[in-house]
Every structure is written in structure tokens, then in C-alpha cells.
PDB file of N, CA and C in Angstrom:
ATOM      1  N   UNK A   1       0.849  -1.169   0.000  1.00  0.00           N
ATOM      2  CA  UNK A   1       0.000   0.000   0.000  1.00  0.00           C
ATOM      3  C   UNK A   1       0.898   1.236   0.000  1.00  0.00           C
ATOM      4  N   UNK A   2       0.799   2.060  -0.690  1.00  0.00           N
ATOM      5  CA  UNK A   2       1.583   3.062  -1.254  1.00  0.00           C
ATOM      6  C   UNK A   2       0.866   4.135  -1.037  1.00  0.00           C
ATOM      7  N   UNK A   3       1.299   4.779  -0.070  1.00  0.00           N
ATOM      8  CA  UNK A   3       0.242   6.092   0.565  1.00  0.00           C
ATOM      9  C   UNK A   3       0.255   7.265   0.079  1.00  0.00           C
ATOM     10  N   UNK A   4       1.876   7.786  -0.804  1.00  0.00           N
ATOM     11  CA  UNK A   4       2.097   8.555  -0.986  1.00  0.00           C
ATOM     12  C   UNK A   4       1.154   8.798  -2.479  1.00  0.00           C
ATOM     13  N   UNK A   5       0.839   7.852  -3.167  1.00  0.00           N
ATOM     14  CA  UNK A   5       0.109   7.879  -4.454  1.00  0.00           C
ATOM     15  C   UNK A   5      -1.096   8.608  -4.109  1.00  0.00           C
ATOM     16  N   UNK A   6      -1.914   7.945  -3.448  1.00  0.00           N
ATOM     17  CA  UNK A   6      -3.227   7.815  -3.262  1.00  0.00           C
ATOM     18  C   UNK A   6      -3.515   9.288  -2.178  1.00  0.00           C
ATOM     19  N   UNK A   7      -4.893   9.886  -3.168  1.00  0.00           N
ATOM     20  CA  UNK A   7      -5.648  11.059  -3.037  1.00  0.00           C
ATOM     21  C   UNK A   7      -5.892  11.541  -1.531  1.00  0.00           C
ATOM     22  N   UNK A   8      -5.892  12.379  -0.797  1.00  0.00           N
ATOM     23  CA  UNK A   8      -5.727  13.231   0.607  1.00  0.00           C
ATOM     24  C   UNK A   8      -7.204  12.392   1.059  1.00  0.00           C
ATOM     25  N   UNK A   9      -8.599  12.277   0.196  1.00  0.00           N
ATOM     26  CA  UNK A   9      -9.719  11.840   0.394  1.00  0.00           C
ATOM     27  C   UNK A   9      -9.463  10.812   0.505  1.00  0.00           C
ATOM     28  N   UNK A  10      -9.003   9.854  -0.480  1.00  0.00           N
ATOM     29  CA  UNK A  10      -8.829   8.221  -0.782  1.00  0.00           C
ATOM     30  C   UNK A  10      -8.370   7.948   0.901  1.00  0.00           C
ATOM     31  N   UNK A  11      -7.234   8.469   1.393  1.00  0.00           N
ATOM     32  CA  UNK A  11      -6.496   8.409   2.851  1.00  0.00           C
ATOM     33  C   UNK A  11      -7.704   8.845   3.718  1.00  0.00           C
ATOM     34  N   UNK A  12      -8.243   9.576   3.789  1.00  0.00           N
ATOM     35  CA  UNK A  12      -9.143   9.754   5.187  1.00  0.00           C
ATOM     36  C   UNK A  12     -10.224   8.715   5.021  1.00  0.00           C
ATOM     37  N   UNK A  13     -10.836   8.453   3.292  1.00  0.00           N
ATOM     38  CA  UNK A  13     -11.768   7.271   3.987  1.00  0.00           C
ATOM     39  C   UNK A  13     -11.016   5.725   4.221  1.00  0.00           C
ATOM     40  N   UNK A  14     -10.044   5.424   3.892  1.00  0.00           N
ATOM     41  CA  UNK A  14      -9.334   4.315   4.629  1.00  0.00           C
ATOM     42  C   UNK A  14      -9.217   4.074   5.957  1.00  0.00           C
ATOM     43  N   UNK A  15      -8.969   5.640   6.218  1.00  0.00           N
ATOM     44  CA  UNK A  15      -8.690   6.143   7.779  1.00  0.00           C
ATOM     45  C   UNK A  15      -9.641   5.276   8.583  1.00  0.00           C
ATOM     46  N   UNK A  16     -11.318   6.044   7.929  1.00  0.00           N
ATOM     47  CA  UNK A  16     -12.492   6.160   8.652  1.00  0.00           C
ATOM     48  C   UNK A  16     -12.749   4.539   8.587  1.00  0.00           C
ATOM     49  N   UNK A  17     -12.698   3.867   7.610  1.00  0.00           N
ATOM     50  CA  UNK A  17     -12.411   2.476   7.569  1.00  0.00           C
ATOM     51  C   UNK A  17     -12.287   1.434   8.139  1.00  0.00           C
ATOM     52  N   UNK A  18     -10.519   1.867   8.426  1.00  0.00           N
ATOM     53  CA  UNK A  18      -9.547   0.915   9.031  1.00  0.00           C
ATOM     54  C   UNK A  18      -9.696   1.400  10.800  1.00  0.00           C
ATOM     55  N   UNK A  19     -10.321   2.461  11.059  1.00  0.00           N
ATOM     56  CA  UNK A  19     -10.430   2.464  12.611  1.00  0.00           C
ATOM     57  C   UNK A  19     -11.814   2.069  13.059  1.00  0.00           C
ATOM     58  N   UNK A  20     -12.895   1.862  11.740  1.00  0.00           N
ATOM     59  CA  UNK A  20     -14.022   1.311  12.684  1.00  0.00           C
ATOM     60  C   UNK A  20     -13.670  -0.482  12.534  1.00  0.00           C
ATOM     61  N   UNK A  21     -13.307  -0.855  11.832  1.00  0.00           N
ATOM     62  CA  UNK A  21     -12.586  -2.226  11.787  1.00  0.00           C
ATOM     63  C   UNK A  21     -11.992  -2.307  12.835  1.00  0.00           C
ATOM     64  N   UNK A  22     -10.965  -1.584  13.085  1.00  0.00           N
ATOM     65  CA  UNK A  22      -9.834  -2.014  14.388  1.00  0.00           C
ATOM     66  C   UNK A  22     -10.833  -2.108  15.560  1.00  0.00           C
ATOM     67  N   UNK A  23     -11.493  -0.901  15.867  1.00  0.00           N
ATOM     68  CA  UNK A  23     -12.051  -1.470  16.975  1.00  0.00           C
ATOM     69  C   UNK A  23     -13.719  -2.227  17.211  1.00  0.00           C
ATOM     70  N   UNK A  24     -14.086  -2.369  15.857  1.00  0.00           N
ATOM     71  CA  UNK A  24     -14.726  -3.530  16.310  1.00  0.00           C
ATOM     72  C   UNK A  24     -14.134  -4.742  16.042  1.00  0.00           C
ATOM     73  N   UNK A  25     -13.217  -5.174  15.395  1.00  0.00           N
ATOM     74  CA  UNK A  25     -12.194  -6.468  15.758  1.00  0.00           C
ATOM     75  C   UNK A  25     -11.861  -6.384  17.515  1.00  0.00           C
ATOM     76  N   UNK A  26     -11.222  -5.280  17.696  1.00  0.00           N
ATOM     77  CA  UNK A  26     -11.014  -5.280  19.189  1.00  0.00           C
ATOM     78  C   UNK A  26     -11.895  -5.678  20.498  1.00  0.00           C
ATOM     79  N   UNK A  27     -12.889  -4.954  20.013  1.00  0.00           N
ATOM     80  CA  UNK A  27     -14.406  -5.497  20.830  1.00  0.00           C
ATOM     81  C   UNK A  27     -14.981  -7.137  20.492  1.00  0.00           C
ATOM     82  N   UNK A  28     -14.588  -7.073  19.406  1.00  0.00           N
ATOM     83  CA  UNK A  28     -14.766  -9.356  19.076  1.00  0.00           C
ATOM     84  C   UNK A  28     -13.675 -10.052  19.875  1.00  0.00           C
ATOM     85  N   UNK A  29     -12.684  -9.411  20.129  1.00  0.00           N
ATOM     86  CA  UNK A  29     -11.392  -9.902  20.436  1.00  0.00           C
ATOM     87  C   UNK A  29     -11.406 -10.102  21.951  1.00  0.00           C
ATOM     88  N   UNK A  30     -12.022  -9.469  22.288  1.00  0.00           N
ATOM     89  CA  UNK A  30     -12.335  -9.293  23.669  1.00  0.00           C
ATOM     90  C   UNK A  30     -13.362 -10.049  24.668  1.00  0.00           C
ATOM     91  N   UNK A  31     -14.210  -9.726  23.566  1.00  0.00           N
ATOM     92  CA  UNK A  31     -15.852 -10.812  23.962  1.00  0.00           C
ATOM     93  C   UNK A  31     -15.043 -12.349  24.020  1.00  0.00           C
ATOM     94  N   UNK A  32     -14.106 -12.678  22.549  1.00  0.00           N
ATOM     95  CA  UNK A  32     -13.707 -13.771  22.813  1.00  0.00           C
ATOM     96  C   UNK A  32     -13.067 -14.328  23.710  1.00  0.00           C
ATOM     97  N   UNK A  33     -12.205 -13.513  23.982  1.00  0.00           N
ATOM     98  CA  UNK A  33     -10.618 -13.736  25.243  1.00  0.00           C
ATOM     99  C   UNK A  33     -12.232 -14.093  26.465  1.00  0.00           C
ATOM    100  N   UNK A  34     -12.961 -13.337  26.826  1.00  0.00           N
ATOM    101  CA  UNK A  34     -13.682 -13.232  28.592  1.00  0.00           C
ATOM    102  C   UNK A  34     -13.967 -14.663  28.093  1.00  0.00           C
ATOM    103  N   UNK A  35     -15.461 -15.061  26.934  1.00  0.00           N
ATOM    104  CA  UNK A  35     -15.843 -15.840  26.882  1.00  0.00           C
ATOM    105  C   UNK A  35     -14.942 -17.376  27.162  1.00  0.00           C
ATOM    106  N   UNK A  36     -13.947 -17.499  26.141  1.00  0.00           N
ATOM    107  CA  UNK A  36     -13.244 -18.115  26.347  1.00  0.00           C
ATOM    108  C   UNK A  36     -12.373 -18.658  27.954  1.00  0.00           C
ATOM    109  N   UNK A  37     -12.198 -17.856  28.606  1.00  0.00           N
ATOM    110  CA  UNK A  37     -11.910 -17.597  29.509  1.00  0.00           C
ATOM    111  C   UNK A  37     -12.878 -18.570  31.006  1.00  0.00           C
ATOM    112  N   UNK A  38     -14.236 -17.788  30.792  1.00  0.00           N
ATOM    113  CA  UNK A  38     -15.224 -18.421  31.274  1.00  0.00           C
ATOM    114  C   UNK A  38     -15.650 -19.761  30.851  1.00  0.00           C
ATOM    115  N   UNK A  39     -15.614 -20.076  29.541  1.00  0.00           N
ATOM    116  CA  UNK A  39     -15.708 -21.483  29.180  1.00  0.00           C
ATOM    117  C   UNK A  39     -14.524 -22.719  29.416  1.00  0.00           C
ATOM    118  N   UNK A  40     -13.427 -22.322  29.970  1.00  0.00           N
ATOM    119  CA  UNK A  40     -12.365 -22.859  29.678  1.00  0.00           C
ATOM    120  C   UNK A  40     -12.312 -23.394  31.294  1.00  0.00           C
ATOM    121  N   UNK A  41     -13.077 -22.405  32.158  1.00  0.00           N
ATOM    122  CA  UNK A  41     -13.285 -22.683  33.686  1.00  0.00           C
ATOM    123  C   UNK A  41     -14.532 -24.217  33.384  1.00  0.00           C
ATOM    124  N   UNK A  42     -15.378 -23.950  32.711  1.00  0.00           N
ATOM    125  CA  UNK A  42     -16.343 -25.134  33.086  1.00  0.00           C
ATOM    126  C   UNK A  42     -16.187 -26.164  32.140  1.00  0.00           C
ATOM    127  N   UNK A  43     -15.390 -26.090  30.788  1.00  0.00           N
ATOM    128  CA  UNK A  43     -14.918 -27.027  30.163  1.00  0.00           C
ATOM    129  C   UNK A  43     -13.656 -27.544  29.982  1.00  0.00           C
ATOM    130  N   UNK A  44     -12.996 -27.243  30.366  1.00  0.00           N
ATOM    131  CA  UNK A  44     -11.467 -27.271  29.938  1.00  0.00           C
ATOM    132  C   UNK A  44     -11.127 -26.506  28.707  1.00  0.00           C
ATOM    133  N   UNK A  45     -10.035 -27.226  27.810  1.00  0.00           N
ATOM    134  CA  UNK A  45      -9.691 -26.250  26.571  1.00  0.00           C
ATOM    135  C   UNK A  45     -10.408 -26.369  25.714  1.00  0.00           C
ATOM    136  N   UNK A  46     -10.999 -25.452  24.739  1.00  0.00           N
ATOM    137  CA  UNK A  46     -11.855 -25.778  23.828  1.00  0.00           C
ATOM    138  C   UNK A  46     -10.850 -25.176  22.821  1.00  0.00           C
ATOM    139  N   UNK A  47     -11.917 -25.275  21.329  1.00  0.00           N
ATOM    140  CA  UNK A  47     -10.880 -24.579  20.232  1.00  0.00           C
ATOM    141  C   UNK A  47     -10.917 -22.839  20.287  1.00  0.00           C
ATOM    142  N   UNK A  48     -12.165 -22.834  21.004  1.00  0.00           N
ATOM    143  CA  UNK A  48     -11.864 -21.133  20.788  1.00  0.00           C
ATOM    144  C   UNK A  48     -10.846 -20.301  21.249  1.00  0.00           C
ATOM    145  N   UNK A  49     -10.570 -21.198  22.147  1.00  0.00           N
ATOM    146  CA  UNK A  49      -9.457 -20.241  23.259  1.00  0.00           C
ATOM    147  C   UNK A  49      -8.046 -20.042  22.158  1.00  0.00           C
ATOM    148  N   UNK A  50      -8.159 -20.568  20.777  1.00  0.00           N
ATOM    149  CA  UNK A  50      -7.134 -20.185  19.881  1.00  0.00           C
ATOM    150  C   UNK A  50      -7.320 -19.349  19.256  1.00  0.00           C
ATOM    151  N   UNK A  51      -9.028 -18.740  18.593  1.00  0.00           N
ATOM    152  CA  UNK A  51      -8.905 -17.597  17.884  1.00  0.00           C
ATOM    153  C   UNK A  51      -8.474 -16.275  18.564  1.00  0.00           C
ATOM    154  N   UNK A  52      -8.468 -15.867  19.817  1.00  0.00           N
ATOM    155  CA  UNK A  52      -7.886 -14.766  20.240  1.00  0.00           C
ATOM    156  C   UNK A  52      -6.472 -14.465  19.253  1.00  0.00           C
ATOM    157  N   UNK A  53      -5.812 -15.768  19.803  1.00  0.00           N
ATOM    158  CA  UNK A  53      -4.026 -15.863  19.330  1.00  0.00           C
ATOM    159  C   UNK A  53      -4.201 -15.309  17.687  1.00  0.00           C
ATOM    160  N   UNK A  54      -5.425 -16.178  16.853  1.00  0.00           N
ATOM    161  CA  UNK A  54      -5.537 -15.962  15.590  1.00  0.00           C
ATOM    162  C   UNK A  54      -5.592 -14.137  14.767  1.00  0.00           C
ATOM    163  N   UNK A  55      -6.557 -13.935  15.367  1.00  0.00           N
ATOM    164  CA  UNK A  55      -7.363 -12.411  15.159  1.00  0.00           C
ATOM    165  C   UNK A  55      -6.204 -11.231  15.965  1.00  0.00           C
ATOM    166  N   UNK A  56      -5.396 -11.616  17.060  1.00  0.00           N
ATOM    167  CA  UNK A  56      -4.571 -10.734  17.280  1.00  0.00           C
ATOM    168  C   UNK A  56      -3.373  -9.869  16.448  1.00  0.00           C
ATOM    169  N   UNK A  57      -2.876 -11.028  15.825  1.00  0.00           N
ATOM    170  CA  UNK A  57      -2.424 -10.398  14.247  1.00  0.00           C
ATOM    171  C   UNK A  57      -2.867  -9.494  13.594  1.00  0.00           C
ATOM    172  N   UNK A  58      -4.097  -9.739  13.015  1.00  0.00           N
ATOM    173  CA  UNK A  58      -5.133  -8.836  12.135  1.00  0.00           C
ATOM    174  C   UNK A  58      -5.129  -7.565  12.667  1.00  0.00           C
ATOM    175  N   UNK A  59      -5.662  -7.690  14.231  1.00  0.00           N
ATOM    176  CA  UNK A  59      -5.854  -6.143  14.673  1.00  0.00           C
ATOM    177  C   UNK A  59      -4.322  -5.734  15.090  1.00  0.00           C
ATOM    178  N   UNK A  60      -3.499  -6.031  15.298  1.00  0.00           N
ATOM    179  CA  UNK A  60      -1.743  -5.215  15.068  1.00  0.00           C
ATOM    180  C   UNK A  60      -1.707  -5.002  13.951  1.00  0.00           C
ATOM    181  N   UNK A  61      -1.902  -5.499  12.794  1.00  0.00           N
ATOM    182  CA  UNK A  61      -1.741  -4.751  11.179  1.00  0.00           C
ATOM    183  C   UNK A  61      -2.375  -3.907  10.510  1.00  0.00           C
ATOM    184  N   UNK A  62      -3.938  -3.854  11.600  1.00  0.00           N
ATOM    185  CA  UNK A  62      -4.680  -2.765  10.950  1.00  0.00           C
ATOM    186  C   UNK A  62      -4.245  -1.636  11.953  1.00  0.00           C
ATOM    187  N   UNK A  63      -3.914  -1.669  13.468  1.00  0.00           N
ATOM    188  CA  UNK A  63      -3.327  -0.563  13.969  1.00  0.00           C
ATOM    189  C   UNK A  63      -2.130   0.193  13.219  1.00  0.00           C
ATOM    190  N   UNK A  64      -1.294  -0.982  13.196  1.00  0.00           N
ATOM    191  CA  UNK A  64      -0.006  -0.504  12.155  1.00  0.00           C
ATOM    192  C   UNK A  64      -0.121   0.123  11.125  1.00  0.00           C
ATOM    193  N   UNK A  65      -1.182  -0.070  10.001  1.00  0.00           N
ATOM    194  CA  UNK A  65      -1.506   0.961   8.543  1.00  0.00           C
ATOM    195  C   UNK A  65      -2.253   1.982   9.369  1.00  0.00           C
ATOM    196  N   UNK A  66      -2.827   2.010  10.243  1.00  0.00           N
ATOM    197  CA  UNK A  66      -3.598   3.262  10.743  1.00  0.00           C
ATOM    198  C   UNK A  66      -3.218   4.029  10.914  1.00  0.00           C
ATOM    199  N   UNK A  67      -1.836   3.982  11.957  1.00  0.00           N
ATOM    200  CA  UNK A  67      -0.714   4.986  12.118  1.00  0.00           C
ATOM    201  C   UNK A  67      -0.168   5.473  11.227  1.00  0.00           C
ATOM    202  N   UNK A  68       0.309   4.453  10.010  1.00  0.00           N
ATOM    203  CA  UNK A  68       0.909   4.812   8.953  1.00  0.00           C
ATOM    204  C   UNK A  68       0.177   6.266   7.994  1.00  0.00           C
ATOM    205  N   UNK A  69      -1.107   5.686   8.260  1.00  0.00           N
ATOM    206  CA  UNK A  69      -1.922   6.441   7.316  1.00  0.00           C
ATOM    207  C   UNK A  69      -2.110   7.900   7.836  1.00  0.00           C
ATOM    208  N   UNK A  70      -2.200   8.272   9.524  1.00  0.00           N
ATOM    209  CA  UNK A  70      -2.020   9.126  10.084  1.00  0.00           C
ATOM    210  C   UNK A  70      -0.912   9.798  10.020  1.00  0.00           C
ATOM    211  N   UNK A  71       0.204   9.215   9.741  1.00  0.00           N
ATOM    212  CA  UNK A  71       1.336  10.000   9.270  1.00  0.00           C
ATOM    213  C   UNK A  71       1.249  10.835   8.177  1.00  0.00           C
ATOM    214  N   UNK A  72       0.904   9.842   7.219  1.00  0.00           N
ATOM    215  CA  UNK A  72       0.776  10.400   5.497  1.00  0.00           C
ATOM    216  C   UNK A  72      -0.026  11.393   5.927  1.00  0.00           C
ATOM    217  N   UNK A  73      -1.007  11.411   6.855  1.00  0.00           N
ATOM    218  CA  UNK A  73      -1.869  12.878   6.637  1.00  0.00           C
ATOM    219  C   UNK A  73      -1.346  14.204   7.063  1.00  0.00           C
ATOM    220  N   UNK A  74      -0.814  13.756   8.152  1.00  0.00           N
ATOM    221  CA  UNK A  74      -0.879  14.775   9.030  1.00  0.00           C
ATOM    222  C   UNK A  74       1.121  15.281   7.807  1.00  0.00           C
ATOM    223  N   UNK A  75       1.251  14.780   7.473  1.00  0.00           N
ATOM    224  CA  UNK A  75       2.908  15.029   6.719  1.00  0.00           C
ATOM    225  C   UNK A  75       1.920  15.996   5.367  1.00  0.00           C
ATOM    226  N   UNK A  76       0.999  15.588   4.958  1.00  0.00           N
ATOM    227  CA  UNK A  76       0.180  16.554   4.481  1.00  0.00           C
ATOM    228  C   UNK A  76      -0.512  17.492   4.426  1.00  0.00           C
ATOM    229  N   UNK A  77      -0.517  17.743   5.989  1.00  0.00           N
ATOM    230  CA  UNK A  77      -1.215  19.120   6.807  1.00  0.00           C
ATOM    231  C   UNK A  77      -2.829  19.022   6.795  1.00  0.00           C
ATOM    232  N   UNK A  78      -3.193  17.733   7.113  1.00  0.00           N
ATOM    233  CA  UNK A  78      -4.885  17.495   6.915  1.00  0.00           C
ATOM    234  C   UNK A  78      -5.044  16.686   8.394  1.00  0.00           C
TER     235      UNK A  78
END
């Protein structure tokens, strides 16, 4: 993704985008970790208790272009 190409607009709606993504991944991420958590007390290990590990990735890479993208803007005076 090449930020410097792409239009001052094109960048803010990515922006608007990639931060309602991040944090509703974050809020799934979360529900999962408690749930998991609580299920893991009355069942032992189940498989869910792995998607946390899974989806944690995802939301570090969309934080990571977010910032990025906040750079490109603000290096643009917007």
C-alpha cells in the first residue's frame, strides 16, 4: 500500500475504515478472550481459546496501517 500515491480523500476514507474495523475487531477480540476464559473454567480447553491468538495479528496490522496512514496525513497538513 503506497500512501504517498493515493488522493488526501482516498487516505481519510481508509482512515475512517480501518479504525471502525480495528475497533470492532477489538471489541470481538475481547468478547472472545472473557468468553473463552469463562468457558475454559467449566470445560477445559476448547478450540476457541485459539482464535484470540488468531485475530490478534489482524488487529496489530490494521493498527499498524492506521498509524501509517495518520502520518501520510498529518505530513500533508490534513
Amino acid at each position: 500500500m503506497n500512501l504517498s500515491e493515493q488522493s488526501t480523500a482516498q487516505l481519510q476514507k481508509t482512515e475512517k475504515v480501518l479504525k471502525g474495523a480495528s475497533i470492532g475487531l477489538g471489541v470481538v477480540l475481547l468478547a472472545i478472550i472473557i468468553l473463552s476464559i469463562v468457558m475454559w473454567g467449566k470445560k477445559g480447553t476448547i478450540t476457541m481459546n485459539i482464535m484470540p491468538v488468531v485475530l490478534l495479528p489482524i488487529l496489530i496490522l490494521n493498527i499498524t496501517n492506521l498509524k501509517k496512514i495518520r502520518e501520510e496525513l498529518k505530513s500533508r497538513g490534513v
